[in-house]
C-alpha atoms as a PDB file:
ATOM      1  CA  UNK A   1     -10.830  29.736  11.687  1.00  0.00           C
ATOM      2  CA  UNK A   2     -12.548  32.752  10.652  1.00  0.00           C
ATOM      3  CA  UNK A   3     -14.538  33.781   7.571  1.00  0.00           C
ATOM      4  CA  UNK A   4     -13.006  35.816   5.222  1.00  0.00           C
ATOM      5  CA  UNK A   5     -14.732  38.668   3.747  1.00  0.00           C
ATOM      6  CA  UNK A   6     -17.170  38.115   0.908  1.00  0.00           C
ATOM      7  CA  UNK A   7     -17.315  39.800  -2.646  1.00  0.00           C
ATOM      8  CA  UNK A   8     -20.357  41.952  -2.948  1.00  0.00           C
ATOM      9  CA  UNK A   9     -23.139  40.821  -4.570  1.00  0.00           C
ATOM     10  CA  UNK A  10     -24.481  43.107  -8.066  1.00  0.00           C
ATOM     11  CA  UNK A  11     -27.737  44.148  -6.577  1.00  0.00           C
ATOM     12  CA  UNK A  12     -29.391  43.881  -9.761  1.00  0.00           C
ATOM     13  CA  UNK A  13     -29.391  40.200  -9.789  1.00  0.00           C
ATOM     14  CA  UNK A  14     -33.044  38.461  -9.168  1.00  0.00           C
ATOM     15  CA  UNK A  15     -31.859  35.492  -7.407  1.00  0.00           C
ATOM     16  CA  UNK A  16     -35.287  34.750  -5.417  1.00  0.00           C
ATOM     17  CA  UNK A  17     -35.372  31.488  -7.564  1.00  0.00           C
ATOM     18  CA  UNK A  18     -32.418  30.155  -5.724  1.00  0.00           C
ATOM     19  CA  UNK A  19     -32.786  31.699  -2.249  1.00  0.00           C
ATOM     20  CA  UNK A  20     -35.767  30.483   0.525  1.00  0.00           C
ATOM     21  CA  UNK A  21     -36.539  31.888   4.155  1.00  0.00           C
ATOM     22  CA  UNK A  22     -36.584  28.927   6.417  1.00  0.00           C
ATOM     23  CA  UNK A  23     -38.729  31.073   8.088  1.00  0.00           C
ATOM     24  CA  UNK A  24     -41.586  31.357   5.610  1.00  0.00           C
ATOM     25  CA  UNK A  25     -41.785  28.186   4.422  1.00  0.00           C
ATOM     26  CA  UNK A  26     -45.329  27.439   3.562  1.00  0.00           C
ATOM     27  CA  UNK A  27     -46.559  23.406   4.485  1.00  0.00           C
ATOM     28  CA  UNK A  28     -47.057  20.658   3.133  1.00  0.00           C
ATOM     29  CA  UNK A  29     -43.808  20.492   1.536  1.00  0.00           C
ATOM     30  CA  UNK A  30     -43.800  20.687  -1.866  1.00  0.00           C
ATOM     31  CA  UNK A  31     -40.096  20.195  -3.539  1.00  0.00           C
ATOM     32  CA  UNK A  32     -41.741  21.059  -7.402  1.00  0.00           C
ATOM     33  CA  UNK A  33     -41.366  24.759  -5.730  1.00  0.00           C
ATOM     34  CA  UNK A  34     -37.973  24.643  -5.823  1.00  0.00           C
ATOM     35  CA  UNK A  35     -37.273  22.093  -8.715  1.00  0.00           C
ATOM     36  CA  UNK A  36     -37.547  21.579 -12.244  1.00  0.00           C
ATOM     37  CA  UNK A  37     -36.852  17.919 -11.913  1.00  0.00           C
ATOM     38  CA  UNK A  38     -38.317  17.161  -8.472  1.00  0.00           C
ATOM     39  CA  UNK A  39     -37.702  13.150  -9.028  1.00  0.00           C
ATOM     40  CA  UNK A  40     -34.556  13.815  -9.062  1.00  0.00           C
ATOM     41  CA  UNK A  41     -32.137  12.066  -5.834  1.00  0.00           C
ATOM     42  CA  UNK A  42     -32.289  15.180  -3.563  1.00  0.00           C
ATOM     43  CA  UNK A  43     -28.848  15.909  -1.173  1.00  0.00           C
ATOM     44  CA  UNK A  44     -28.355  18.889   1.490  1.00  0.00           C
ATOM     45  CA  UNK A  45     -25.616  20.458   3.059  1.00  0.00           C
ATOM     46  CA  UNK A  46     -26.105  21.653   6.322  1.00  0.00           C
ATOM     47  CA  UNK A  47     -24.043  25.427   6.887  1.00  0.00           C
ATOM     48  CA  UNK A  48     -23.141  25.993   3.154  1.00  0.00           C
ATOM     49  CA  UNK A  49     -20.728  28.408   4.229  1.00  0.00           C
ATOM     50  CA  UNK A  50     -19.390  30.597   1.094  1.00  0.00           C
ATOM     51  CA  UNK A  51     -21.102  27.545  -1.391  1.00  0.00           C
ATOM     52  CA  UNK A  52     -18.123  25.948  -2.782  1.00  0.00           C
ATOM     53  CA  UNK A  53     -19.734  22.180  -2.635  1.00  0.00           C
ATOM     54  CA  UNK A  54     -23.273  23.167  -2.979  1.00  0.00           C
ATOM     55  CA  UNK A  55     -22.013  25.116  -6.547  1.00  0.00           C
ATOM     56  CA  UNK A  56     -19.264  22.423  -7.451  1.00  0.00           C
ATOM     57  CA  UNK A  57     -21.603  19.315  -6.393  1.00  0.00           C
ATOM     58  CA  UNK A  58     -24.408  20.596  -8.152  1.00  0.00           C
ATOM     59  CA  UNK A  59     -22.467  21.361 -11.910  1.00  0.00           C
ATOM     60  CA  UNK A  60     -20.585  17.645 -11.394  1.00  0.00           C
ATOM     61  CA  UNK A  61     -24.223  16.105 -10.483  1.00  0.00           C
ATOM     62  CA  UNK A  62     -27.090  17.539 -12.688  1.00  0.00           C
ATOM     63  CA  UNK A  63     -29.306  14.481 -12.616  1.00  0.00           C
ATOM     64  CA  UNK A  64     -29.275  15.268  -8.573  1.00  0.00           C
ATOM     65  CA  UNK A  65     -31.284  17.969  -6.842  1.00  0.00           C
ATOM     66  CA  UNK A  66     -29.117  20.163  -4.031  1.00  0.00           C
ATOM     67  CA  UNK A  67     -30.038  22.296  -0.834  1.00  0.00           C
ATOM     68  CA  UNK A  68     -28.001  24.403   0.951  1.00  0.00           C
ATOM     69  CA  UNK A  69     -28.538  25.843   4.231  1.00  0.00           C
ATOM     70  CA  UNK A  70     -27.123  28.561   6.003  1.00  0.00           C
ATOM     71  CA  UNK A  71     -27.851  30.127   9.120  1.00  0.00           C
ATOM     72  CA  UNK A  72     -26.122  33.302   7.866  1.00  0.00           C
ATOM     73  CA  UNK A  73     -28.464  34.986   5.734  1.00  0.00           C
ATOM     74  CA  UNK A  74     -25.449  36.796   3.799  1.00  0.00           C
ATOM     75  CA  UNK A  75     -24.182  33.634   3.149  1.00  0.00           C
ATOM     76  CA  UNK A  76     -26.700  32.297   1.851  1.00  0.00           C
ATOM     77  CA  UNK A  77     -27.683  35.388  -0.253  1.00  0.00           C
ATOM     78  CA  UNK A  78     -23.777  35.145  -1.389  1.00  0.00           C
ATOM     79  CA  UNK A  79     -24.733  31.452  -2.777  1.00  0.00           C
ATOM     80  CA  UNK A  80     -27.524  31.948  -3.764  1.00  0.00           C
ATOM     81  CA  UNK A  81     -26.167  34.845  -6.369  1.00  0.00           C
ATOM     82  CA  UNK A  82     -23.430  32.583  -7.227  1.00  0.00           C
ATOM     83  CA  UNK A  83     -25.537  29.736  -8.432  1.00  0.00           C
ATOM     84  CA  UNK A  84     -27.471  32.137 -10.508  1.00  0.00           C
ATOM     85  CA  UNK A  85     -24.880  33.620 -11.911  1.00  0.00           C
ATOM     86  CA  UNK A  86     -23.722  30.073 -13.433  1.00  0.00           C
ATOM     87  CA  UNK A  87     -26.828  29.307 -14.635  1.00  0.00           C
ATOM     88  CA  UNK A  88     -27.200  26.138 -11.703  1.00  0.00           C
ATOM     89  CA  UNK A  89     -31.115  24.997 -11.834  1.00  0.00           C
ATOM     90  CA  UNK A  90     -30.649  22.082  -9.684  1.00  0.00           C
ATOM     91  CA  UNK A  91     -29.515  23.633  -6.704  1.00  0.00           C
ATOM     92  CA  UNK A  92     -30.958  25.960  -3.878  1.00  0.00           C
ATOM     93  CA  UNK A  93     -30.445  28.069  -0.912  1.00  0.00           C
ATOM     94  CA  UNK A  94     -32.377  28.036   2.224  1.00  0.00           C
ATOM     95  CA  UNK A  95     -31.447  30.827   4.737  1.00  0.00           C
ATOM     96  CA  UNK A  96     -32.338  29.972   8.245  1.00  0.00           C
ATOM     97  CA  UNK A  97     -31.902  27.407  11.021  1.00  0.00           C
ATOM     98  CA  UNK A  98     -31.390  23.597   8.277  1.00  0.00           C
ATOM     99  CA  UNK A  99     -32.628  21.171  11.668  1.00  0.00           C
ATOM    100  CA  UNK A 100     -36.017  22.699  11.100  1.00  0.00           C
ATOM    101  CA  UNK A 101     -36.283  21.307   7.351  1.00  0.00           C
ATOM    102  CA  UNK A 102     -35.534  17.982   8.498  1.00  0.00           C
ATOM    103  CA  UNK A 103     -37.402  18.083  11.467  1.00  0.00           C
ATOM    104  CA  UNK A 104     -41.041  20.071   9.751  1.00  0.00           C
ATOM    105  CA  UNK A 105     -40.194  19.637   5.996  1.00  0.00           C
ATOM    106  CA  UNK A 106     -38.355  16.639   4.720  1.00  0.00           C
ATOM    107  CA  UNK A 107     -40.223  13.617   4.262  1.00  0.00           C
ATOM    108  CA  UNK A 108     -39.163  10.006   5.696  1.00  0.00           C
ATOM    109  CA  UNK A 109     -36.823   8.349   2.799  1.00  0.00           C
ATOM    110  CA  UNK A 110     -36.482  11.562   0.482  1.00  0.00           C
ATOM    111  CA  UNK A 111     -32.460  12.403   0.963  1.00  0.00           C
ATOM    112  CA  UNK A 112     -30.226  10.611  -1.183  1.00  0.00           C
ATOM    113  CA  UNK A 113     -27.262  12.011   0.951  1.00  0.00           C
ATOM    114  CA  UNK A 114     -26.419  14.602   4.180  1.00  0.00           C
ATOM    115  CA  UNK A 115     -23.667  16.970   4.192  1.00  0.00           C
ATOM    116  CA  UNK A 116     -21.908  18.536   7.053  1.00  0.00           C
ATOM    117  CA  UNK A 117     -18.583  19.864   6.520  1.00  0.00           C
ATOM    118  CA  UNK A 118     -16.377  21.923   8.585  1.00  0.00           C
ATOM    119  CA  UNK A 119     -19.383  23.012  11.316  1.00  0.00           C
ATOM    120  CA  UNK A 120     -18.165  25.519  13.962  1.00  0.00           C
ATOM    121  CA  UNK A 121     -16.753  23.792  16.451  1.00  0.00           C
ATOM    122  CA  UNK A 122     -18.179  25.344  19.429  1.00  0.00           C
ATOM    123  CA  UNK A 123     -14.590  25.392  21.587  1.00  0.00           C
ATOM    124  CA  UNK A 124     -16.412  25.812  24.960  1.00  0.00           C
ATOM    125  CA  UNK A 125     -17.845  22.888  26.634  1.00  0.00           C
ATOM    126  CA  UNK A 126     -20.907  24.931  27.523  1.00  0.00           C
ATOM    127  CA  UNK A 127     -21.444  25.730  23.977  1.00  0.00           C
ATOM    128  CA  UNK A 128     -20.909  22.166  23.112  1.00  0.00           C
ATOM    129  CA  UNK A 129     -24.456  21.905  23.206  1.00  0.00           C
ATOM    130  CA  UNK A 130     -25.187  24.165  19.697  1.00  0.00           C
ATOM    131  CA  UNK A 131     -22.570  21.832  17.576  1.00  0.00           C
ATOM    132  CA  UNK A 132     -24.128  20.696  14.662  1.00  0.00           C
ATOM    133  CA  UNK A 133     -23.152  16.834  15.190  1.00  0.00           C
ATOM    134  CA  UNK A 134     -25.773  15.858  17.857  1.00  0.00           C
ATOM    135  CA  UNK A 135     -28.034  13.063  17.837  1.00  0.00           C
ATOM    136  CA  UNK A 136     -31.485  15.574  17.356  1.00  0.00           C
ATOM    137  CA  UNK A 137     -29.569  15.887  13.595  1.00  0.00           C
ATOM    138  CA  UNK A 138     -28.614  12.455  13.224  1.00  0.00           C
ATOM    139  CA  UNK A 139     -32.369  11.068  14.265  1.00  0.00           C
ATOM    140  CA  UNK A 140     -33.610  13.261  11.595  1.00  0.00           C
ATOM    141  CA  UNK A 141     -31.290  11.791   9.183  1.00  0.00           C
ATOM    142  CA  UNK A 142     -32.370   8.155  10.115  1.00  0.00           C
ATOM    143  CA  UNK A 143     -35.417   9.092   9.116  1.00  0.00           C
ATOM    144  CA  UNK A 144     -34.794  11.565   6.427  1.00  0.00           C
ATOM    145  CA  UNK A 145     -32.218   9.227   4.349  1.00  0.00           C
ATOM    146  CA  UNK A 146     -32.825   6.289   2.155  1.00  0.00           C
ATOM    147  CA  UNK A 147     -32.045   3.242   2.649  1.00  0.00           C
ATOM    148  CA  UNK A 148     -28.578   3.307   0.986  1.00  0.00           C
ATOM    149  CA  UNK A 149     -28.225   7.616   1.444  1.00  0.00           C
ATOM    150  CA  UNK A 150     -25.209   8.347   3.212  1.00  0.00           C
ATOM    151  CA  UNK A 151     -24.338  11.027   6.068  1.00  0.00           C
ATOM    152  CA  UNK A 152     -21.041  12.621   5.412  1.00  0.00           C
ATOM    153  CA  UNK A 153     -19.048  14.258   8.287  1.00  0.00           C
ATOM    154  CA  UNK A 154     -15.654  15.894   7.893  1.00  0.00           C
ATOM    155  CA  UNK A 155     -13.714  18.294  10.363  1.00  0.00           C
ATOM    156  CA  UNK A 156     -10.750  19.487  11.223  1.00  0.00           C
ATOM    157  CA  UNK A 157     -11.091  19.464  14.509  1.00  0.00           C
ATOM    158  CA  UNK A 158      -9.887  15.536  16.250  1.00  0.00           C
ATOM    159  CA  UNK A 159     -11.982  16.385  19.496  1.00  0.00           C
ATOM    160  CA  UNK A 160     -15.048  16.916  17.517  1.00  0.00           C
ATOM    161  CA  UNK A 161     -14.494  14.561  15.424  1.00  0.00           C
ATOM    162  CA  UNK A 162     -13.645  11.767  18.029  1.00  0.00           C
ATOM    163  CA  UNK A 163     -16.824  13.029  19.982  1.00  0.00           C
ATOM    164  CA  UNK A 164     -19.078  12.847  17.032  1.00  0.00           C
ATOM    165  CA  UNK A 165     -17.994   9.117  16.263  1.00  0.00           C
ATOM    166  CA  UNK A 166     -18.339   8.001  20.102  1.00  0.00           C
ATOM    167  CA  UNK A 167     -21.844   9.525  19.732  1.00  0.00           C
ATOM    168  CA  UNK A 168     -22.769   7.370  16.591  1.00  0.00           C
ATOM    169  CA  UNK A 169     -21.301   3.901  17.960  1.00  0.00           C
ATOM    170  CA  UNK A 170     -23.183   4.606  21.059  1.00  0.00           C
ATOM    171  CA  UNK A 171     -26.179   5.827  19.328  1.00  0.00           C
ATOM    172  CA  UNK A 172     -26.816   5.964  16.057  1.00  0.00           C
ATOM    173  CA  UNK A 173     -28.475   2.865  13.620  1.00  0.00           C
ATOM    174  CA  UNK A 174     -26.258   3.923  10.376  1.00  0.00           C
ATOM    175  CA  UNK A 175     -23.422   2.291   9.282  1.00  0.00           C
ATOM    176  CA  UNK A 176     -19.947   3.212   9.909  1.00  0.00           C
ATOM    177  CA  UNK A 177     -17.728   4.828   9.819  1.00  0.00           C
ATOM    178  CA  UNK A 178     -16.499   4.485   6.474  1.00  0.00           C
ATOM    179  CA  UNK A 179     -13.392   6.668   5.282  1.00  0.00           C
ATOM    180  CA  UNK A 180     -14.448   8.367   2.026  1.00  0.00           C
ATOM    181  CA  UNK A 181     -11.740   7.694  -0.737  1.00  0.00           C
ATOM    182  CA  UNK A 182     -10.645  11.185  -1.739  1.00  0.00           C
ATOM    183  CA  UNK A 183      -8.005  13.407  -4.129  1.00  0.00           C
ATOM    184  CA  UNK A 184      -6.105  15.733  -1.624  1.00  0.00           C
ATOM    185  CA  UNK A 185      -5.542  17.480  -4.519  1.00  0.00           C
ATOM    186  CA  UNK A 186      -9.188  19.384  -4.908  1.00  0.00           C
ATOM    187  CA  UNK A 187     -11.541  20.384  -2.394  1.00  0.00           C
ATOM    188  CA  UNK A 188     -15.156  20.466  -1.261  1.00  0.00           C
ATOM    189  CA  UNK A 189     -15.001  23.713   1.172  1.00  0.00           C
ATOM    190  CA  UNK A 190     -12.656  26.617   1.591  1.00  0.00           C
ATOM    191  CA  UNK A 191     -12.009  25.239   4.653  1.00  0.00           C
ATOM    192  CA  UNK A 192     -10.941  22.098   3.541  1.00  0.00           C
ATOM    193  CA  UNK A 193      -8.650  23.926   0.780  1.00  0.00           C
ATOM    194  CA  UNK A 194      -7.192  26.419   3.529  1.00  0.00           C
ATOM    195  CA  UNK A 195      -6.292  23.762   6.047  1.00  0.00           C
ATOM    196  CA  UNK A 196      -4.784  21.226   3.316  1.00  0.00           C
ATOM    197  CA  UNK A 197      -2.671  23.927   2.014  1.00  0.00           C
ATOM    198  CA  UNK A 198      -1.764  24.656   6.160  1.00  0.00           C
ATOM    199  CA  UNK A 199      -0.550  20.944   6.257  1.00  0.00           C
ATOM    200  CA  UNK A 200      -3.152  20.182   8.926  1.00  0.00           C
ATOM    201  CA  UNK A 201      -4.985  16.917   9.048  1.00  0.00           C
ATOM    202  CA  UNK A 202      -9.046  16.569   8.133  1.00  0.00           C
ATOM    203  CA  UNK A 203     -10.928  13.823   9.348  1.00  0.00           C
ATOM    204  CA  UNK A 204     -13.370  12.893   7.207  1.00  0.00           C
ATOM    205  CA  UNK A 205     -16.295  10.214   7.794  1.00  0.00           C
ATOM    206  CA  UNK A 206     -19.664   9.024   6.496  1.00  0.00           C
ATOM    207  CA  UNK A 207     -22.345   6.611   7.732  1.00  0.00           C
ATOM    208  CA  UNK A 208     -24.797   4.715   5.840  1.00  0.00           C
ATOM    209  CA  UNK A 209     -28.676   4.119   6.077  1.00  0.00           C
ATOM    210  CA  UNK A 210     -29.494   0.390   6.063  1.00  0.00           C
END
C-alpha cells in the first residue's frame, strides 16, 4: 500500500535532539546521549514509518525510553519534528539502516521490547531476501532482549506472516507465538488504521525472551 504524502515540516524547528544518523554514530554506545532517563526500559521500532506508535507509545509510556528507525530519512525527519513539537523527551529518531544498531550498538539484555509493524512486504520472491522478518533480525533480538522483552510482529500480509512464523518454529529460541489482546477500535500505525477501516484482516504476533 503506498505512502501518502507527508505535511511539510516548519523549517525553523531545531529537532537535532530527536533525530540521529545511523551513519555517524560514534562507539561505544552511550544511551545518556539520547536520554534524560537512560535507566529507563528502552523499546524500538524498526521502520517507524510516519511515527504514529513511536509518538503514541512514547506519551502512554513515559517511564519507558523509545527509538525509532527509519530507513527513509524524510520519515524520520517527519518524526522526529513531530515528537518535538509535543514536547516527547523520551523518544528518538534514528535515520538509517535499524539492523546495524542491533547488530554494532545495542548491548546484550538492554531492550525491554522490539517492534516491527507493517514492514514492506517485498512481493517478489527475489526480493524476499530484504524483508525485515529474517533470522539476521531475530538473532539480534535474542541477544538484544531481556529475558522477559517481547518481539512484536504484525502484518497484513498472510504469506508474510505465515513465512515469518514457519521461520521462528524452525528457528528461533523465543516464545510463541502469542496473539496480543487488542481494541480494534484504535491503532498503532496508519497502516493498521487504513486496512481496519478497509475490512481487511491483520495478523498480529509476538514472541518472548526466556
Amino acid at each position: 500500500m503506498p505512502r501518502r504524502a507527508l505535511r511539510r515540516i516548519n523549517e525553523s524547528l531545531d529537532y537535532s535532539r530527536h533525530l540521529y544518523l545511523v551513519k555517524e554514530l560514534e562507539q561505544p554506545w552511550d544511551i545518556t546521549r539520547y536520554f534524560e532517563n537512560p535507566d529507563a526500559p528502552l523499546e524500538v521500532e524498526i521502520g517507524s514509518g510516519k511515527g504514529q506508535f513511536i509518538h503514541d507509545a512514547a506519551l502512554a509510556s513515559p517511564e519507558h525510553n523509545f527509538i525509532g528507525t527509519e530507513i527513509a530519512h524524510k520519515y524520520a525527519a517527519y518524526c522526529a519534528a513531530r515528537l518535538l513539537g509535543d514536547g516527547i523527551q523520551n523518544a528518538c529518531m534514528f535515520s538509517g539502516d535499524g539492523l546495524v544498531l542491533f547488530k554494532e550498538y545495542f548491548p546484550e539484555n538492554s531492550l525491554t521490547a522490539v517492534h516491527v509493524y507493517f514492514p514492506d512486504p517485498w512481493w517478489k520472491k527475489r526480493h524476499r531476501k530484504r524483508r525485515v522478518m529474517q533470522m539476521e533480525l531475530v538473532r539480534c533480538c535474542e541477544r538484544c532482549l531481556v529475558p522477559g522483552g517481547k518481539l512484536h510482529f504484525w502484518t497484513d500480509v498472510e504469506e508474510y506472516f505465515t513465512t515469518a512464523m514457519e521461520m521462528m518454529a524452525a528457528e528461533s529460541v523465543l516464545e510463541g507465538p502469542f496473539v496480543p489482546d487488542v481494541d480494534n477500535t484504535t491503532w498503532r500505525t496508519h497502516f493498521e488504521k487504513r486496512t481496519v477501516i478497509e475490512g481487511r484482516p491483520v495478523f498480529r504476533s509476538y514472541f518472548v525472551k526466556k
